[in-house]
N, C-alpha and C. Protein backbone atom coordinates (compact mmCIF):
# COMPACT_ATOMS: atom_id res chain seq x y z
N UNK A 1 0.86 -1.18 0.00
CA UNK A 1 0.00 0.00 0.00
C UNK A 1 0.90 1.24 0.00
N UNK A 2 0.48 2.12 -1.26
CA UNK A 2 1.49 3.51 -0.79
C UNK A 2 1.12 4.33 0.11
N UNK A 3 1.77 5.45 -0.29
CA UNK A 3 1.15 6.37 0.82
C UNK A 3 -0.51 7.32 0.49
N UNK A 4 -0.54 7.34 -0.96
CA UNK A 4 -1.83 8.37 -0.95
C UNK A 4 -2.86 6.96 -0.69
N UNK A 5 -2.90 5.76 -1.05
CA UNK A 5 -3.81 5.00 -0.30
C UNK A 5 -3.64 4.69 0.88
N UNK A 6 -2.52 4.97 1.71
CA UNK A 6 -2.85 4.90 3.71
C UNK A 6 -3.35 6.31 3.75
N UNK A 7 -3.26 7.09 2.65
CA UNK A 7 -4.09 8.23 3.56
C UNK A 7 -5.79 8.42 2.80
N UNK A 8 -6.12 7.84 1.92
CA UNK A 8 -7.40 7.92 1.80
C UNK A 8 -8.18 6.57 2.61
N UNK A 9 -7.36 5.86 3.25
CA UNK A 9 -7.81 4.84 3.98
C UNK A 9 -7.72 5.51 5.43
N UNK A 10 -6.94 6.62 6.13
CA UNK A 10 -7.11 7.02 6.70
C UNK A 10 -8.38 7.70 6.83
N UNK A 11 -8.28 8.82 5.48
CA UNK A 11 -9.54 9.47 5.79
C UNK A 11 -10.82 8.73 6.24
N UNK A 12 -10.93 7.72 5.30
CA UNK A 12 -12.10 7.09 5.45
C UNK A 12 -12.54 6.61 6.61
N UNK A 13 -11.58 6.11 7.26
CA UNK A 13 -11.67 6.06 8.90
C UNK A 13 -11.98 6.58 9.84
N UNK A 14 -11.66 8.03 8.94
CA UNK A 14 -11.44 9.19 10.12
C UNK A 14 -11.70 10.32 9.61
N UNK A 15 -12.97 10.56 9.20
CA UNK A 15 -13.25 11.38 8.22
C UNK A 15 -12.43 13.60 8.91
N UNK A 16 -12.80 13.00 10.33
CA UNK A 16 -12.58 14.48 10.51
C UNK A 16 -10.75 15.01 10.87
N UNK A 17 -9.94 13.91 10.60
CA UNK A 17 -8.45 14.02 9.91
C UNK A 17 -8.45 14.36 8.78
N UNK A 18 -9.25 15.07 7.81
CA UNK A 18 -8.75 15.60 6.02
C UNK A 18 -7.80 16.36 6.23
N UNK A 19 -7.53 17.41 7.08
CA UNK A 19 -6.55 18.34 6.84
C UNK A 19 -5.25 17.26 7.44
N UNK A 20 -4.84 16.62 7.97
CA UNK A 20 -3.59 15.89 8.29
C UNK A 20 -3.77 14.98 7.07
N UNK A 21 -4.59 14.40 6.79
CA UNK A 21 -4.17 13.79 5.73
C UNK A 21 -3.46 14.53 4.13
N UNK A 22 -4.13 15.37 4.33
CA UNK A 22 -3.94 16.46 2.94
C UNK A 22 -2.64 16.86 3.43
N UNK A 23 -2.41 17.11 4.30
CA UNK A 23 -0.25 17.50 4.67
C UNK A 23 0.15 16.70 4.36
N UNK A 24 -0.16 15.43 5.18
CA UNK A 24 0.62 14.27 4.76
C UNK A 24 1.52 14.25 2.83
N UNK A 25 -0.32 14.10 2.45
CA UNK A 25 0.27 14.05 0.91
C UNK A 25 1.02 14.94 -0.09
N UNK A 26 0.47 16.27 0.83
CA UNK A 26 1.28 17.53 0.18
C UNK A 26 3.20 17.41 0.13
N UNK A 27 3.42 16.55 1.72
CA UNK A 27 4.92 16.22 1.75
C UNK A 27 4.97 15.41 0.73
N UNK A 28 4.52 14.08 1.19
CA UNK A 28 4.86 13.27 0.08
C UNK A 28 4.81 13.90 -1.28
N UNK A 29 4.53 14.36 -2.14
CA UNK A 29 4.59 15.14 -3.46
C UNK A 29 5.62 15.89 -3.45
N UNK A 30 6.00 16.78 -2.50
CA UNK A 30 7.15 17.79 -2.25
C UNK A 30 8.63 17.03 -2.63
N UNK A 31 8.45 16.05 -1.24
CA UNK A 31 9.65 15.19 -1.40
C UNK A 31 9.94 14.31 -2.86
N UNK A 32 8.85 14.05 -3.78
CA UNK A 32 8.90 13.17 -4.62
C UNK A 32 9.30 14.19 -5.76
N UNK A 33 8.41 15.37 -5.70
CA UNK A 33 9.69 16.39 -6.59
C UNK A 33 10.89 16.46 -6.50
N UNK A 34 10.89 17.07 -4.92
CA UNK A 34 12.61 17.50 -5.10
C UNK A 34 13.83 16.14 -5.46
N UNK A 35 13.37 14.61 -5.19
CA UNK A 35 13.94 13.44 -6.00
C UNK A 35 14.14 13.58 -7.30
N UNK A 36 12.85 13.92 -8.11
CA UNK A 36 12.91 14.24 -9.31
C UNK A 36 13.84 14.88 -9.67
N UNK A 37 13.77 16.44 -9.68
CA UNK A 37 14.72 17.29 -9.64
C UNK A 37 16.00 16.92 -9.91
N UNK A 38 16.21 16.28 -8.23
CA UNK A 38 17.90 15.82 -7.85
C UNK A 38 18.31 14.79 -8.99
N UNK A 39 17.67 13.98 -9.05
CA UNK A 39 17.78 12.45 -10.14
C UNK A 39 17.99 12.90 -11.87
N UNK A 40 16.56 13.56 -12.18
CA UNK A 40 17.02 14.04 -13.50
C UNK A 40 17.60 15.81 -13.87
N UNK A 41 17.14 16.71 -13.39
CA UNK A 41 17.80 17.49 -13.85
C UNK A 41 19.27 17.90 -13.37
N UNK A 42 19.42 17.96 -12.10
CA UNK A 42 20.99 18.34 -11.27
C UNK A 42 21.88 17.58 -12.34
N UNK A 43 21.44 16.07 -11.78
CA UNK A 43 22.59 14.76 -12.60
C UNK A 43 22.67 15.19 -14.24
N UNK A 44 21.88 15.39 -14.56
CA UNK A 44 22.23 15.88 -16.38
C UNK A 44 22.89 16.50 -16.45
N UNK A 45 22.96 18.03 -15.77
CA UNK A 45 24.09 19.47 -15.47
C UNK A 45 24.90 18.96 -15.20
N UNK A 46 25.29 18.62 -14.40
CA UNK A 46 26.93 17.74 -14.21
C UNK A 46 27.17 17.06 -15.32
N UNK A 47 26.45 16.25 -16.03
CA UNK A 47 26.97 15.55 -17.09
C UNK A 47 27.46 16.26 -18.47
N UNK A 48 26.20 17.47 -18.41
CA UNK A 48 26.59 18.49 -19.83
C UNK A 48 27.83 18.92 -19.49
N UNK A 49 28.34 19.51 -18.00
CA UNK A 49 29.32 20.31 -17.52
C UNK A 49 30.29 19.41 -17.78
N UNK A 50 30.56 18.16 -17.20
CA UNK A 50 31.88 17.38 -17.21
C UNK A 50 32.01 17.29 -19.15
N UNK A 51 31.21 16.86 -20.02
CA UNK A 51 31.12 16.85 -21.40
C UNK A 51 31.72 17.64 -21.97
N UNK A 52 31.16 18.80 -21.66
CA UNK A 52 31.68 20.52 -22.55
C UNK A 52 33.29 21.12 -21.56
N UNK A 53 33.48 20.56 -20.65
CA UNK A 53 34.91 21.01 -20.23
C UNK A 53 36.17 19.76 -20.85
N UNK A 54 35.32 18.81 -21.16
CA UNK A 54 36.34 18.03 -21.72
C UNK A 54 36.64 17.95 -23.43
N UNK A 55 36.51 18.64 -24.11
CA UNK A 55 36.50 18.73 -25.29
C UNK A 55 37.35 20.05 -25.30
């Protein structure tokens, strides 16, 4: 189970937790960007950079 289904299984449980649940997922998204980010764009820049200084 990921996380946006422990938290709509939360809600459902617990209907009057929406706003903790809605943080919850707002991190999770945050954090799963800034991975993104780090993984594909940073790592590419370094790669164009090491590329174009070596030629």
């Amino acid at each position: 189970m990921n996380i946006h289904e422990q938290c709509l299984l939360r809600y459902l449980t617990h209907p009057d937790e929406l706003s903790y649940a809605t943080e919850i997922l707002k991190l999770n998204n945050q954090i799963l960007e800034q991975k993104f980010v780090v993984k594909n764009i940073i790592a590419n820049m370094s790669l164009i950079n090491y590329t174009k200084n070596v030629k």
